[in-house]
PDB file of N, CA and C in Angstrom:
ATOM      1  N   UNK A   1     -17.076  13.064  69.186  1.00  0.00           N
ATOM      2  CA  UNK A   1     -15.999  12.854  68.247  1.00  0.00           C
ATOM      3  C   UNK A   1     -14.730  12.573  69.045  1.00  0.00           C
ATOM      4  N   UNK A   2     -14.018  11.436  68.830  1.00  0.00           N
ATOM      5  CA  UNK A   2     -12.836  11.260  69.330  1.00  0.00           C
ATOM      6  C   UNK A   2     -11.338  11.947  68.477  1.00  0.00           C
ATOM      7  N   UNK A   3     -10.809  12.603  69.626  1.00  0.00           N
ATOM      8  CA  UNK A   3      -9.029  12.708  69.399  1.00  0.00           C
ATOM      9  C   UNK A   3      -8.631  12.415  68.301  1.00  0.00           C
ATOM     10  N   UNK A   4      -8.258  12.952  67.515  1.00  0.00           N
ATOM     11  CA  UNK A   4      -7.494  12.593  66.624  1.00  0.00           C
ATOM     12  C   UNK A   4      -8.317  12.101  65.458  1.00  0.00           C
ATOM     13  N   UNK A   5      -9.705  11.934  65.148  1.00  0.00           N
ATOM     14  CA  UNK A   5     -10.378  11.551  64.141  1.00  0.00           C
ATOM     15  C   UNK A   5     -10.742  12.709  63.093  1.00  0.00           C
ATOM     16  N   UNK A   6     -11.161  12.496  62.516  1.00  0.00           N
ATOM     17  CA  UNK A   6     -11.720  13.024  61.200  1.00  0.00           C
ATOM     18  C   UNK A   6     -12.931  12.960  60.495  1.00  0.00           C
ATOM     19  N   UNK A   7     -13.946  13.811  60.865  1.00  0.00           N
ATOM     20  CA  UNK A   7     -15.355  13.488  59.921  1.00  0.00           C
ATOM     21  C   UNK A   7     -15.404  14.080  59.007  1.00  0.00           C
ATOM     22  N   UNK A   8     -16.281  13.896  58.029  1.00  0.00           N
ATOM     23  CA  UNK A   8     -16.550  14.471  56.746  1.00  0.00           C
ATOM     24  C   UNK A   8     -18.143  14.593  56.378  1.00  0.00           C
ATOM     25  N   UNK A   9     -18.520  15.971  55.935  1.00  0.00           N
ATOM     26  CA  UNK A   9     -20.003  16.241  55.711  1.00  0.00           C
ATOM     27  C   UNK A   9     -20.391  16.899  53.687  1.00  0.00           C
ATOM     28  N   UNK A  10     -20.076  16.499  53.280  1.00  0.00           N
ATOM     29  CA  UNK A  10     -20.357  17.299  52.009  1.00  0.00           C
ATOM     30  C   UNK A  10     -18.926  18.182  51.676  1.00  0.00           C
ATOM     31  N   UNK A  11     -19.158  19.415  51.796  1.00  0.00           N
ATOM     32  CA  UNK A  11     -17.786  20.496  51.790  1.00  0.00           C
ATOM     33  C   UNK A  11     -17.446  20.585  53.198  1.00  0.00           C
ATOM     34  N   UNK A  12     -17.411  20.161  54.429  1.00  0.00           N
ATOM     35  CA  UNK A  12     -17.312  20.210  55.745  1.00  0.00           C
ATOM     36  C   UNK A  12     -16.409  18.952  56.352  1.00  0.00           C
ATOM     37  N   UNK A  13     -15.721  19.573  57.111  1.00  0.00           N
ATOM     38  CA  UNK A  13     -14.618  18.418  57.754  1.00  0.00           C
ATOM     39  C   UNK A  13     -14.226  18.988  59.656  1.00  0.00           C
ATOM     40  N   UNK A  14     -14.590  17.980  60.442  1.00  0.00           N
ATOM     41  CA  UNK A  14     -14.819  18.541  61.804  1.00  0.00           C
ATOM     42  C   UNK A  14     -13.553  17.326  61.907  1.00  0.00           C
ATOM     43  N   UNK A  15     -12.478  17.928  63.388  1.00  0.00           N
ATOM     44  CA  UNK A  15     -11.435  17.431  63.791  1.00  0.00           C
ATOM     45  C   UNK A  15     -11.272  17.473  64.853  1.00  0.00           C
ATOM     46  N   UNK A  16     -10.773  16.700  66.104  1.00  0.00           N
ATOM     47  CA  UNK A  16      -9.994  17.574  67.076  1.00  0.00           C
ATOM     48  C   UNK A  16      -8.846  17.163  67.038  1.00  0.00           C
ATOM     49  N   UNK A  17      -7.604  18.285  67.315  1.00  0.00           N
ATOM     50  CA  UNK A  17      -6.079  18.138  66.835  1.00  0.00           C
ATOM     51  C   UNK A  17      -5.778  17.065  68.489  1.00  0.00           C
ATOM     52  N   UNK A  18      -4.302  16.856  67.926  1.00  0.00           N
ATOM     53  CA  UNK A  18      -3.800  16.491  69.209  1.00  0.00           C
ATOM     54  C   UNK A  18      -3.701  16.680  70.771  1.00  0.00           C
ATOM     55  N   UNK A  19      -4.015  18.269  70.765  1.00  0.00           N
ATOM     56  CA  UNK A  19      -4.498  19.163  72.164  1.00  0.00           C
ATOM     57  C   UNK A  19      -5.691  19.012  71.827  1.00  0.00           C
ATOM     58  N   UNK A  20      -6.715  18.377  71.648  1.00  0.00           N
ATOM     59  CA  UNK A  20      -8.276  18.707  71.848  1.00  0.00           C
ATOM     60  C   UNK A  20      -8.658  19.675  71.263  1.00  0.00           C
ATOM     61  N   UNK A  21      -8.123  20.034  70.414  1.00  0.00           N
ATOM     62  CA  UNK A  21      -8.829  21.814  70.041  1.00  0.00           C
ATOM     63  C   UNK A  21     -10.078  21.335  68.962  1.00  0.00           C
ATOM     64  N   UNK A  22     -11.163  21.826  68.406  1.00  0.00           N
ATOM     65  CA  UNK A  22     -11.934  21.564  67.336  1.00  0.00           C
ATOM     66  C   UNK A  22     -11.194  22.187  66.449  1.00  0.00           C
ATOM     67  N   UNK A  23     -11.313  21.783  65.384  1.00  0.00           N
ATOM     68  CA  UNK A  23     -11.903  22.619  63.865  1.00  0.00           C
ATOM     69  C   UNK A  23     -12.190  21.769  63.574  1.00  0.00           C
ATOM     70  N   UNK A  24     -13.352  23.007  62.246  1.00  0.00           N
ATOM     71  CA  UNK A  24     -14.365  22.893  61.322  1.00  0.00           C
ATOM     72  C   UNK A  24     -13.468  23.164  59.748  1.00  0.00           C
ATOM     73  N   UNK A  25     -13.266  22.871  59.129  1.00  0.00           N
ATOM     74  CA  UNK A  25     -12.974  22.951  57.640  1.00  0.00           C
ATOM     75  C   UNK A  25     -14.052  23.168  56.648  1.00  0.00           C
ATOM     76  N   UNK A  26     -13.891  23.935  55.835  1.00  0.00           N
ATOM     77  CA  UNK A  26     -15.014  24.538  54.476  1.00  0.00           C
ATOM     78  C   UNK A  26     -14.376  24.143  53.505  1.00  0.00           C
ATOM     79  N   UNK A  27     -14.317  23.210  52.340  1.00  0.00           N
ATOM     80  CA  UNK A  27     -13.861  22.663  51.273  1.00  0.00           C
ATOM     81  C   UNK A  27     -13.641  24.709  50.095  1.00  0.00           C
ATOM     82  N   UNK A  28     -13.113  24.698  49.634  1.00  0.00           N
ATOM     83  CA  UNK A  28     -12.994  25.533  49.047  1.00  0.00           C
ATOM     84  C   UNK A  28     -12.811  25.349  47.744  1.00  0.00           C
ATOM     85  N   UNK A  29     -13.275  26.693  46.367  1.00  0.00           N
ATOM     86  CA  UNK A  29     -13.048  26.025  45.202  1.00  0.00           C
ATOM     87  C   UNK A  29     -11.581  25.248  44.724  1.00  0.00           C
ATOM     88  N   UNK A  30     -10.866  25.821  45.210  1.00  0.00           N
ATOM     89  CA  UNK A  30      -9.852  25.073  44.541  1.00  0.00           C
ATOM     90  C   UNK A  30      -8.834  23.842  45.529  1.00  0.00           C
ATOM     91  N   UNK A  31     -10.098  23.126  46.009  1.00  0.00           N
ATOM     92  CA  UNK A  31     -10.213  21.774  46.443  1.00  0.00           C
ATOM     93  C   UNK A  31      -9.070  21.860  48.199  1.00  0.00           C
ATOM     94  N   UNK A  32      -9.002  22.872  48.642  1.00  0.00           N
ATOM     95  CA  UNK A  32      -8.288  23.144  49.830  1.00  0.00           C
ATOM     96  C   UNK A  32      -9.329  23.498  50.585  1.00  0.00           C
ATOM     97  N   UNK A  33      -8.681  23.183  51.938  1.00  0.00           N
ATOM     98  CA  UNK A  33     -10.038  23.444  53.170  1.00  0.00           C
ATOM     99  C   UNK A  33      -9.283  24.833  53.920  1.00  0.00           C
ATOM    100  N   UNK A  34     -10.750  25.708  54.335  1.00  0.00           N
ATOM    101  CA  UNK A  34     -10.097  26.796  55.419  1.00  0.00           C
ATOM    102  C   UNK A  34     -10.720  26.291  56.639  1.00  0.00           C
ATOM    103  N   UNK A  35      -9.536  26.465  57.140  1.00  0.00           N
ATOM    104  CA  UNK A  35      -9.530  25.836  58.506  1.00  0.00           C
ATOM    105  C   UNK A  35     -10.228  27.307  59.364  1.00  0.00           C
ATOM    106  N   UNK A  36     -11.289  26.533  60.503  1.00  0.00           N
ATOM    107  CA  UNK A  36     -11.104  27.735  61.760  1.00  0.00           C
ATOM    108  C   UNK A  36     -11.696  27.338  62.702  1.00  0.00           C
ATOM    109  N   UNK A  37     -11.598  27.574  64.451  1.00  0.00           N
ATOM    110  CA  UNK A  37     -11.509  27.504  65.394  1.00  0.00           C
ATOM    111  C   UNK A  37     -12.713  27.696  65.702  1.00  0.00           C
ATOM    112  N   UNK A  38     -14.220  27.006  65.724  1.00  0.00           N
ATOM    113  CA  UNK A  38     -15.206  28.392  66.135  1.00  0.00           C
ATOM    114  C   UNK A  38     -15.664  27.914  67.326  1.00  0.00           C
ATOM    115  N   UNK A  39     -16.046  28.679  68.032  1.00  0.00           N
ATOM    116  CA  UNK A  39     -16.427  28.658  69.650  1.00  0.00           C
ATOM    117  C   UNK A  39     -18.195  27.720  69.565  1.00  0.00           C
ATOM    118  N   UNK A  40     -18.572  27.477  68.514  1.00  0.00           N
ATOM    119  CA  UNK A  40     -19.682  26.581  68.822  1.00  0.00           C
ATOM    120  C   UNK A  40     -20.074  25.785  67.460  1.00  0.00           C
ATOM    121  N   UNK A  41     -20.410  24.570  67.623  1.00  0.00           N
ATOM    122  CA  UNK A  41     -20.709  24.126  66.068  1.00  0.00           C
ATOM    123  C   UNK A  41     -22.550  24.339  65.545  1.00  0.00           C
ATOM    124  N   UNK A  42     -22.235  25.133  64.469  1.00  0.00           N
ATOM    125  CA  UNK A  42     -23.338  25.882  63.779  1.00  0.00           C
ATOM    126  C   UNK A  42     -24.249  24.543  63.600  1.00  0.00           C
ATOM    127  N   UNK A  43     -25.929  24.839  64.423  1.00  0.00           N
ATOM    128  CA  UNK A  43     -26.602  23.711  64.611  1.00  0.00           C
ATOM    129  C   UNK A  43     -27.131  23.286  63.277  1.00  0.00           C
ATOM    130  N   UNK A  44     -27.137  23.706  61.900  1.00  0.00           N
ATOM    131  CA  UNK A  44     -27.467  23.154  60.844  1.00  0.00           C
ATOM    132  C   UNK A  44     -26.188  22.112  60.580  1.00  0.00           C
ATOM    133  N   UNK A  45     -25.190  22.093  61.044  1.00  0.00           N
ATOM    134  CA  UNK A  45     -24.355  21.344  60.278  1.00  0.00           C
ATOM    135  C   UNK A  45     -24.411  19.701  61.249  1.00  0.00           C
ATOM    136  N   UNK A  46     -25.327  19.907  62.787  1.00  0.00           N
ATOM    137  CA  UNK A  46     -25.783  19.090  63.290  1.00  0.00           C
ATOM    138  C   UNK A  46     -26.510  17.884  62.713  1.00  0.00           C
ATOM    139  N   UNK A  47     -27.564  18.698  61.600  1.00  0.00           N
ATOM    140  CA  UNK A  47     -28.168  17.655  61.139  1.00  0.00           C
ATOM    141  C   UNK A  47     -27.860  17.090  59.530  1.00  0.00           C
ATOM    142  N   UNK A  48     -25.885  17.240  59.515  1.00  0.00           N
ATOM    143  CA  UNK A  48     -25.896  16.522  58.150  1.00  0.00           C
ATOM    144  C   UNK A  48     -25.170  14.860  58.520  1.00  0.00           C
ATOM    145  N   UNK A  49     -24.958  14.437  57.855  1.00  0.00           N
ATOM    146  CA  UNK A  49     -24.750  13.384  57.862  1.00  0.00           C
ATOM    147  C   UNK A  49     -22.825  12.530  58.056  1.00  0.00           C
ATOM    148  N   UNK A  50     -22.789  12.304  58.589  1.00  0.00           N
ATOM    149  CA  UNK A  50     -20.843  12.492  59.199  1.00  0.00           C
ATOM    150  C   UNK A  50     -20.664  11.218  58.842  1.00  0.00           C
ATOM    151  N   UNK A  51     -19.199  11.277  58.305  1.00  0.00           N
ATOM    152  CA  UNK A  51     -18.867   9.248  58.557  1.00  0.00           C
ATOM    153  C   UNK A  51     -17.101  10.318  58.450  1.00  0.00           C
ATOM    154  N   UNK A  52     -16.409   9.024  58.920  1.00  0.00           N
ATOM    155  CA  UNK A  52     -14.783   8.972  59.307  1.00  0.00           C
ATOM    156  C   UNK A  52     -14.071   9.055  58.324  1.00  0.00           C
ATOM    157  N   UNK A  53     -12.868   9.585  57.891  1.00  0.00           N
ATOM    158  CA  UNK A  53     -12.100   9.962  57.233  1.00  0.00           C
ATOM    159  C   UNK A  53     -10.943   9.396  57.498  1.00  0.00           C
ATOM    160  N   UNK A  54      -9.760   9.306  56.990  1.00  0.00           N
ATOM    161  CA  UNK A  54      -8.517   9.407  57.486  1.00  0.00           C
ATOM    162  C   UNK A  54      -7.846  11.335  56.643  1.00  0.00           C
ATOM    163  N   UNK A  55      -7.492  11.357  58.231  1.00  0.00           N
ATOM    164  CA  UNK A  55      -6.578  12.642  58.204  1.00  0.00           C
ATOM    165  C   UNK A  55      -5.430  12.855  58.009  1.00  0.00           C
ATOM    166  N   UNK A  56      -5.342  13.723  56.195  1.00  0.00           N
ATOM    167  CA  UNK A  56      -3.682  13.357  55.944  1.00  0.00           C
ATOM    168  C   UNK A  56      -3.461  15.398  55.458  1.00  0.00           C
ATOM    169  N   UNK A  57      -4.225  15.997  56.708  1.00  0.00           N
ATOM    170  CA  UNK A  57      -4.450  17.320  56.205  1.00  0.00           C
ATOM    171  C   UNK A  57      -4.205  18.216  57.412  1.00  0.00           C
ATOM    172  N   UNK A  58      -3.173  19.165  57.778  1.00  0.00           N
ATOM    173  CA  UNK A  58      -2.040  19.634  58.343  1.00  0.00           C
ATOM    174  C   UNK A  58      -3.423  21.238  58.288  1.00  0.00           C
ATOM    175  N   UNK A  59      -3.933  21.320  59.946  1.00  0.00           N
ATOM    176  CA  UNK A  59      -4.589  22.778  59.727  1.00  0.00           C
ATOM    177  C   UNK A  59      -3.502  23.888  60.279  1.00  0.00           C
ATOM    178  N   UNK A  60      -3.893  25.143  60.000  1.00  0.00           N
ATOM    179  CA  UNK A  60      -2.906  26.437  60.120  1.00  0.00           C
ATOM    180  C   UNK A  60      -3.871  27.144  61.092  1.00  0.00           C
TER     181      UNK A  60
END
């Protein structure tokens, strides 16, 4: 995944910010993502299916 892109999986959204950092995003019910940092990407979410986004979504 390149810098600054944006994928999208179902309720799932993988990023890396401007410093390289990952996150993973979880769509939530009331259509907001929780953002978080995790030290490895959970190998089921390996085998879903990703395409590019544009990123207009500010993580905390």
């Amino acid at each position: 995944m390149d810098q600054g892109k944006t994928m999208i999986s179902g309720r799932w959204k993988m990023k890396l910010d401007d410093q390289g950092q990952f996150w993973l995003g979880e769509l939530l019910k009331d259509l907001s993502y929780q953002w978080m940092m995790p030290t490895y990407i959970p190998p089921v979410l390996l085998l879903e299916s990703w395409h590019e986004v544009k990123s207009s979504e500010k993580m905390s």
